[in-house]
C-alpha atoms as a PDB file:
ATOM      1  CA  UNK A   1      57.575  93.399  90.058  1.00  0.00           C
ATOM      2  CA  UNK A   2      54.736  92.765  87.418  1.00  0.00           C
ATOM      3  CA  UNK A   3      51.078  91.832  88.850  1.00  0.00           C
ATOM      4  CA  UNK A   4      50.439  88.022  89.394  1.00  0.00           C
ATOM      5  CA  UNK A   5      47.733  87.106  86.984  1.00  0.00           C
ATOM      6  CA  UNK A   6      45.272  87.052  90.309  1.00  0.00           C
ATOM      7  CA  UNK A   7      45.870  90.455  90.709  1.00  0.00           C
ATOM      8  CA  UNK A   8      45.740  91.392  87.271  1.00  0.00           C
ATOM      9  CA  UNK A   9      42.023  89.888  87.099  1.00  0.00           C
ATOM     10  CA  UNK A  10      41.175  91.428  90.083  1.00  0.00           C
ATOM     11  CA  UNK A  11      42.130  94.710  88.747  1.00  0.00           C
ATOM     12  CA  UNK A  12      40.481  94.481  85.279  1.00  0.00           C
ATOM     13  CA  UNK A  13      37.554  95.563  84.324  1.00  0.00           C
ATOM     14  CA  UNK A  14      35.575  94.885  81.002  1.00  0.00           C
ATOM     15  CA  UNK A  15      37.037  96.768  77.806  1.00  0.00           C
ATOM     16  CA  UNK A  16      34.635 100.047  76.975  1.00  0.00           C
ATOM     17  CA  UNK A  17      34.240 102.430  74.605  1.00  0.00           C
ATOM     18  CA  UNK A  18      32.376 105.921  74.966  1.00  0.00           C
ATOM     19  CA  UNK A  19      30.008 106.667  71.826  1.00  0.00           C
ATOM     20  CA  UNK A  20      28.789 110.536  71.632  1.00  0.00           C
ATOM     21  CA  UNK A  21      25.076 110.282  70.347  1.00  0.00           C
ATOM     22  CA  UNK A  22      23.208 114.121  69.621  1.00  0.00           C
ATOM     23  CA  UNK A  23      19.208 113.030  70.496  1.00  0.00           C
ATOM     24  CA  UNK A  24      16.863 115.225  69.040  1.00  0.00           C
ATOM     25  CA  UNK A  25      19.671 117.548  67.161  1.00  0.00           C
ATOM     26  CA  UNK A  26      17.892 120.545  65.233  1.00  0.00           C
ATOM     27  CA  UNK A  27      19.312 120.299  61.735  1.00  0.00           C
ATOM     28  CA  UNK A  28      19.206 123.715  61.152  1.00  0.00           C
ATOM     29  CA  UNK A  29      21.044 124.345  64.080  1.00  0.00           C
ATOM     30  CA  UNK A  30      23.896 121.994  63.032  1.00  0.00           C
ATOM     31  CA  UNK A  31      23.327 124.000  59.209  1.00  0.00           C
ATOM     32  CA  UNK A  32      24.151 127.000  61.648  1.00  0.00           C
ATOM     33  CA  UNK A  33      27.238 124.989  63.346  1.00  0.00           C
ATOM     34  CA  UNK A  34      28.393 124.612  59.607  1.00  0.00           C
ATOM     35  CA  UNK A  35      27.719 128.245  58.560  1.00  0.00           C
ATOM     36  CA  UNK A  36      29.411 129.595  61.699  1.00  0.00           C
ATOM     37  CA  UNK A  37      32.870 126.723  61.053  1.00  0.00           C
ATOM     38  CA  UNK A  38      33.344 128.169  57.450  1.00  0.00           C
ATOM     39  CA  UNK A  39      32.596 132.272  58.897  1.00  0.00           C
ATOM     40  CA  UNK A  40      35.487 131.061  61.298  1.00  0.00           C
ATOM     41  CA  UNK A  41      37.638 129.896  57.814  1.00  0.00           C
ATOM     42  CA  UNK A  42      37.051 133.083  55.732  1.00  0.00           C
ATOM     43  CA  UNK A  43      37.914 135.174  59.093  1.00  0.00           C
ATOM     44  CA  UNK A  44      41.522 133.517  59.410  1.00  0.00           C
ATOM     45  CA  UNK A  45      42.520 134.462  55.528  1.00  0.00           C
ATOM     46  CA  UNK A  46      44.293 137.178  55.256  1.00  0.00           C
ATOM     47  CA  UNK A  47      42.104 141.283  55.110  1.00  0.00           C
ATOM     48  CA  UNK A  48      43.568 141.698  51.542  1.00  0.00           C
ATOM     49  CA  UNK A  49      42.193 138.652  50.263  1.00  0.00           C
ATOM     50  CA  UNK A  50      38.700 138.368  48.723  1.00  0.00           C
ATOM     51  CA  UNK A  51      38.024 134.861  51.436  1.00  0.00           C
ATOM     52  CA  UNK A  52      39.081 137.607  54.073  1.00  0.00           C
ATOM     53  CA  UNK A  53      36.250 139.028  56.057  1.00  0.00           C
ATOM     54  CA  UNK A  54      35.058 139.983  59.669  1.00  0.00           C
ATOM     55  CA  UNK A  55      36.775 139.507  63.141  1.00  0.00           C
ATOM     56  CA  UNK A  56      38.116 136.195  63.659  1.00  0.00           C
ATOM     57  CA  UNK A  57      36.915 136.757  67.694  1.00  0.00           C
ATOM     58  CA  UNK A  58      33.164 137.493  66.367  1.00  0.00           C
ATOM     59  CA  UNK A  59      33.428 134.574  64.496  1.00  0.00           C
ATOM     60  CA  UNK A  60      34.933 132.220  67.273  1.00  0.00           C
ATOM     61  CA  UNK A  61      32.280 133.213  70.078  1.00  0.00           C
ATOM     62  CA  UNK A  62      29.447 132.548  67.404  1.00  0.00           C
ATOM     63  CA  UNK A  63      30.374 128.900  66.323  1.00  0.00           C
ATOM     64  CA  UNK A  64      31.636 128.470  70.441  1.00  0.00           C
ATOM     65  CA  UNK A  65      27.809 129.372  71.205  1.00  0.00           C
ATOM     66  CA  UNK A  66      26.666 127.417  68.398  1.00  0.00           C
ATOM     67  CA  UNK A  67      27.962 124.420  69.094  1.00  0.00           C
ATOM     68  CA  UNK A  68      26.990 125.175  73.103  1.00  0.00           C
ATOM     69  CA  UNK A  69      23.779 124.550  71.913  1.00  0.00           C
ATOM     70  CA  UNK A  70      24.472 121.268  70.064  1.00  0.00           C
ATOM     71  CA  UNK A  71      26.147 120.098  72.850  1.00  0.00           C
ATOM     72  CA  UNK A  72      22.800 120.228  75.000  1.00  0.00           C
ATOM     73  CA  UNK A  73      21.865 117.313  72.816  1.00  0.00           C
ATOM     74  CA  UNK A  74      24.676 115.469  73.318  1.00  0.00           C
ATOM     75  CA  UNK A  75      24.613 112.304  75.250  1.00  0.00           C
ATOM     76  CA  UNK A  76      27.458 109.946  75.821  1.00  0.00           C
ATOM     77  CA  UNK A  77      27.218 106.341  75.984  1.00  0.00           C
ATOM     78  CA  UNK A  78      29.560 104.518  77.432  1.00  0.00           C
ATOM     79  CA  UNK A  79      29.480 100.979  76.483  1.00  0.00           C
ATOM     80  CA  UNK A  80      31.033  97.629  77.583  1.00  0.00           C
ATOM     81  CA  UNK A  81      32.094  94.577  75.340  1.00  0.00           C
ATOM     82  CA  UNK A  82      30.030  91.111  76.294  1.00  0.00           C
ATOM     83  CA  UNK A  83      31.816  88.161  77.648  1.00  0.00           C
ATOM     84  CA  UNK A  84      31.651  85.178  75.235  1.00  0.00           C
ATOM     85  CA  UNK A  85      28.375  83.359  77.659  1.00  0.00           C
ATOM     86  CA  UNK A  86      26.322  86.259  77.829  1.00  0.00           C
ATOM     87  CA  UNK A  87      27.190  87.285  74.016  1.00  0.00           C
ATOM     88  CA  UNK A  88      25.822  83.436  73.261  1.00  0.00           C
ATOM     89  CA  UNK A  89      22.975  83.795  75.398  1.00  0.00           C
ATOM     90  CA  UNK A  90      22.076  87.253  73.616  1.00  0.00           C
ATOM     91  CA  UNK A  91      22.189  85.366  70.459  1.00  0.00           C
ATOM     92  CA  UNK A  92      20.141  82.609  71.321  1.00  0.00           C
ATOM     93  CA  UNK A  93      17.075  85.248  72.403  1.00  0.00           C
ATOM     94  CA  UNK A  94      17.188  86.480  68.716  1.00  0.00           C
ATOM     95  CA  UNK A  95      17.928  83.777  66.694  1.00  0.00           C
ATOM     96  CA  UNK A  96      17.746  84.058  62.764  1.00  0.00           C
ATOM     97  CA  UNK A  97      14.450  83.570  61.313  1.00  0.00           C
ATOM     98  CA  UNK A  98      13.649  81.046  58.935  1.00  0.00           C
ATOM     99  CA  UNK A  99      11.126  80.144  56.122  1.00  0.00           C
ATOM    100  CA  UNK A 100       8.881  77.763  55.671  1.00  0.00           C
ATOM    101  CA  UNK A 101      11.274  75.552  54.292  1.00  0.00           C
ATOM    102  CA  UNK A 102      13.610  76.051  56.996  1.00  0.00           C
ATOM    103  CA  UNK A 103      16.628  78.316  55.077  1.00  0.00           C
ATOM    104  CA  UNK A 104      17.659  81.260  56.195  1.00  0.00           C
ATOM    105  CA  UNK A 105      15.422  84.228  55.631  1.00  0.00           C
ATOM    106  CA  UNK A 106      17.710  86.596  54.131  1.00  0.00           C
ATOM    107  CA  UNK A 107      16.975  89.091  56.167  1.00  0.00           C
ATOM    108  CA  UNK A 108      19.466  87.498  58.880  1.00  0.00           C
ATOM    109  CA  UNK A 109      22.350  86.505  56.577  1.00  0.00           C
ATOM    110  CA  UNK A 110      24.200  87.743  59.851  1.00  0.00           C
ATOM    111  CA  UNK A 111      23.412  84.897  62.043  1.00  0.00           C
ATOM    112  CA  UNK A 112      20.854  86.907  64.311  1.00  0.00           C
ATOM    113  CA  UNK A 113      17.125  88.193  64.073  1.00  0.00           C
ATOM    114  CA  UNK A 114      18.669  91.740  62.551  1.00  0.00           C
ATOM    115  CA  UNK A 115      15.562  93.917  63.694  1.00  0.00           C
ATOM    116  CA  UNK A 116      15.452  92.402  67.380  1.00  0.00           C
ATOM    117  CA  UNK A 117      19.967  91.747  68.297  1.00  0.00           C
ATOM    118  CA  UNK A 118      21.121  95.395  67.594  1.00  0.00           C
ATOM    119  CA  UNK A 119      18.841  96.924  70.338  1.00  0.00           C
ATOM    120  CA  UNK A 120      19.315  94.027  72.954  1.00  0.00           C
ATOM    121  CA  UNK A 121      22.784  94.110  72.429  1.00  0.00           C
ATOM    122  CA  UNK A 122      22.820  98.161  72.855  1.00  0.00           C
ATOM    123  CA  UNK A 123      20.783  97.659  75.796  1.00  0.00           C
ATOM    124  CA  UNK A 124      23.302  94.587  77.045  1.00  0.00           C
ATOM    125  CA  UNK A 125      26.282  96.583  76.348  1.00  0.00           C
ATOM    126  CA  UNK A 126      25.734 100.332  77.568  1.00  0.00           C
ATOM    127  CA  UNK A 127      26.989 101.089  80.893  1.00  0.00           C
ATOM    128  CA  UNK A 128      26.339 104.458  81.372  1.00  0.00           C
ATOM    129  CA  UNK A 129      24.285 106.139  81.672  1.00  0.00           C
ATOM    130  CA  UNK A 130      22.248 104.192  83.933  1.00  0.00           C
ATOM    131  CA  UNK A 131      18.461 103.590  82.201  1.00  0.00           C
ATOM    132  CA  UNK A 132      15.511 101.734  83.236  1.00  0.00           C
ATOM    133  CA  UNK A 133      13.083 100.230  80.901  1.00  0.00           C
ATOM    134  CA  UNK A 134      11.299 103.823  80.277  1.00  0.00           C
ATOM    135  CA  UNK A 135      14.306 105.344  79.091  1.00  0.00           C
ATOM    136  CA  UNK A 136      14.488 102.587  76.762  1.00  0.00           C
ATOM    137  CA  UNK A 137      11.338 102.794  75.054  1.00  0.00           C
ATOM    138  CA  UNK A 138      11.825 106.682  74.681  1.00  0.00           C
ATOM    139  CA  UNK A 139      15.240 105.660  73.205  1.00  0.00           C
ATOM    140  CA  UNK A 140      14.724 102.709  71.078  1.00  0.00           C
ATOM    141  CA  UNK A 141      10.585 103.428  70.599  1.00  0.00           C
ATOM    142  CA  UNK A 142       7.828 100.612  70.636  1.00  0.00           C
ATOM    143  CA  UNK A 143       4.613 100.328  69.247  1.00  0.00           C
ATOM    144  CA  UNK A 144       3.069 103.496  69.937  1.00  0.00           C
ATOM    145  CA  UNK A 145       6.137 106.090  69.803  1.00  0.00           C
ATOM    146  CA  UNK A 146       8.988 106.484  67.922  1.00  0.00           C
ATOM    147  CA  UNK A 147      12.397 106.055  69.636  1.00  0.00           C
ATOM    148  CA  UNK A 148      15.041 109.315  69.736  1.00  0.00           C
ATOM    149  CA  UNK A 149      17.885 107.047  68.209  1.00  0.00           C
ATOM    150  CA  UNK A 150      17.519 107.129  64.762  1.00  0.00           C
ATOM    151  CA  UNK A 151      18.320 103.997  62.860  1.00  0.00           C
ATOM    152  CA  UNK A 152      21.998 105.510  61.985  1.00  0.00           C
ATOM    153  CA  UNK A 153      22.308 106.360  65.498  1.00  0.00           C
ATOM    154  CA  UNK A 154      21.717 102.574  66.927  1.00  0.00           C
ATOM    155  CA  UNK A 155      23.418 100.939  64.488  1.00  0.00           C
ATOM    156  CA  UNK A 156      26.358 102.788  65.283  1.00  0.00           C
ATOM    157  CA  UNK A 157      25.719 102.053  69.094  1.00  0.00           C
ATOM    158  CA  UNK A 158      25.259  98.120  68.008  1.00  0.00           C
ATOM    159  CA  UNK A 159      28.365  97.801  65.781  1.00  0.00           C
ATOM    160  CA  UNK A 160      30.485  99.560  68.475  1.00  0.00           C
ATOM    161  CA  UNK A 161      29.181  97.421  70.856  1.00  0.00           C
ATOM    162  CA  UNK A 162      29.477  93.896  68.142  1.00  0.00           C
ATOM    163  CA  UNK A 163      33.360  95.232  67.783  1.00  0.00           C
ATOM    164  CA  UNK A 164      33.994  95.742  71.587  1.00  0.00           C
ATOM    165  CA  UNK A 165      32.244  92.269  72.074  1.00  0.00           C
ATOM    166  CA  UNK A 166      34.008  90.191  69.371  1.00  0.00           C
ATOM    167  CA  UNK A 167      36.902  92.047  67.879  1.00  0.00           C
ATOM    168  CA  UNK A 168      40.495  91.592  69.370  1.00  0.00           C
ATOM    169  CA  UNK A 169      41.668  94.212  71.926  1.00  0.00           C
ATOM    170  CA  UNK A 170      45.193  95.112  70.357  1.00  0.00           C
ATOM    171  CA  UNK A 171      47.511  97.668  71.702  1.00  0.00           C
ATOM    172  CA  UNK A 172      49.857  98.623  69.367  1.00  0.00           C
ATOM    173  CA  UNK A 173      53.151  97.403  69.251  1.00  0.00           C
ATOM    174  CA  UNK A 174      56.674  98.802  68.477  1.00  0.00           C
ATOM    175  CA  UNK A 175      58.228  98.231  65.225  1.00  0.00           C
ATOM    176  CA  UNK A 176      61.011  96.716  67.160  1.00  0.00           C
ATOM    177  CA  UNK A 177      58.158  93.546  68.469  1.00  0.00           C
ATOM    178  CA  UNK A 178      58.975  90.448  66.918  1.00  0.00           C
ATOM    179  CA  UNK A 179      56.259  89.454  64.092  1.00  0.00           C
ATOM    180  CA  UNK A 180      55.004  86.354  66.416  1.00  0.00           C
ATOM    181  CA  UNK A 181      53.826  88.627  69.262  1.00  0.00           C
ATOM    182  CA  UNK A 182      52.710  91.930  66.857  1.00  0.00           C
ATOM    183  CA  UNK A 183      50.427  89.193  65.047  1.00  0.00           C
ATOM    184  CA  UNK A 184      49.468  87.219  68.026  1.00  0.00           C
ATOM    185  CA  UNK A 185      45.896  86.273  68.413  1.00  0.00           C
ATOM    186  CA  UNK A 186      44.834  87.341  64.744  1.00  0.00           C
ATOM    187  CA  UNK A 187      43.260  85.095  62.241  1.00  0.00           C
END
């Protein structure tokens, strides 16, 4: 017998998404990552070819320990979508700004203050792990450091969090779902 819709509240818990973010990645290191990936390439063509050289082991262990050492820098964020209240509250902290003249600066063609809403809404969204406000200034910077994220880096934090916040959750359907329920809930 299916949940009653009690039980199915009871039971949910907000939709999340887990974004992999390398802080303070050595390019040359992931140069090396790429090096060692195409060593692995050459080493799986055949010996009589002119691609084919070296042991394909040798090659294995060096991009495994490569990318061991990438992977120290890796940090995984696991973030949560906003209910509609606190998503309008967030907005309504970092409202658009405005000229003179009262039109839109263009700046915020997007409805929110576009240098202040991406980091409150990371900061809104993310889960895990758990940070205080220290963290968050080594993260995201303030006026006398820079932050680890890099711009890239927290926008793709921010948009993951935007879609998780106000993007439809759709499980895919069969081909065999009728078109009313497969298109359900879509404008």
């Amino acid at each position: 017998m299916a949940d009653s819709i009690k039980e199915r509240i009871r039971k949910a818990g907000p939709t999340t998404r887990t974004v992999r973010v390398w802080l303070g990645a050595d390019l040359d290191l992931i140069d090396e990552y790429e090096a060692a990936e195409q060593a692995v390439e050459q080493a799986k063509q055949p010996a009589d070819s002119l691609a084919g050289s070296g042991s394909i082991d040798e090659a294995t262990q060096r991009l495994e320990r490569v990318r061991a050492r990438l992977d120290e820098c890796a940090v995984d964020f696991k973030l949560r979508g906003l209910d509609d209240l606190h998503y309008c509250r967030l907005l309504e902290q970092h409202p658009p700004r405005r000229a003179e003249d009262g039109t839109l600066d263009e700046r915020d063609r997007t409805g929110w203050h576009k240098e202040t809403f991406p980091p409150a809404l990371v900061r809104a969204c993310v889960v895990e792990p758990e940070l205080d406000d220290e963290d968050w200034a080594a993260l995201l910077g303030d006026e006398g450091r820079y932050g680890l994220l890099t711009s890239v880096q927290l926008d793709g934090l921010a948009a993951e969090a935007f879609a998780l916040t106000r993007h439809p959750v759709d499980v895919p359907f069969s081909r065999a779902a009728s078109p009313q329920i497969r298109n359900s809930g879509r404008a």
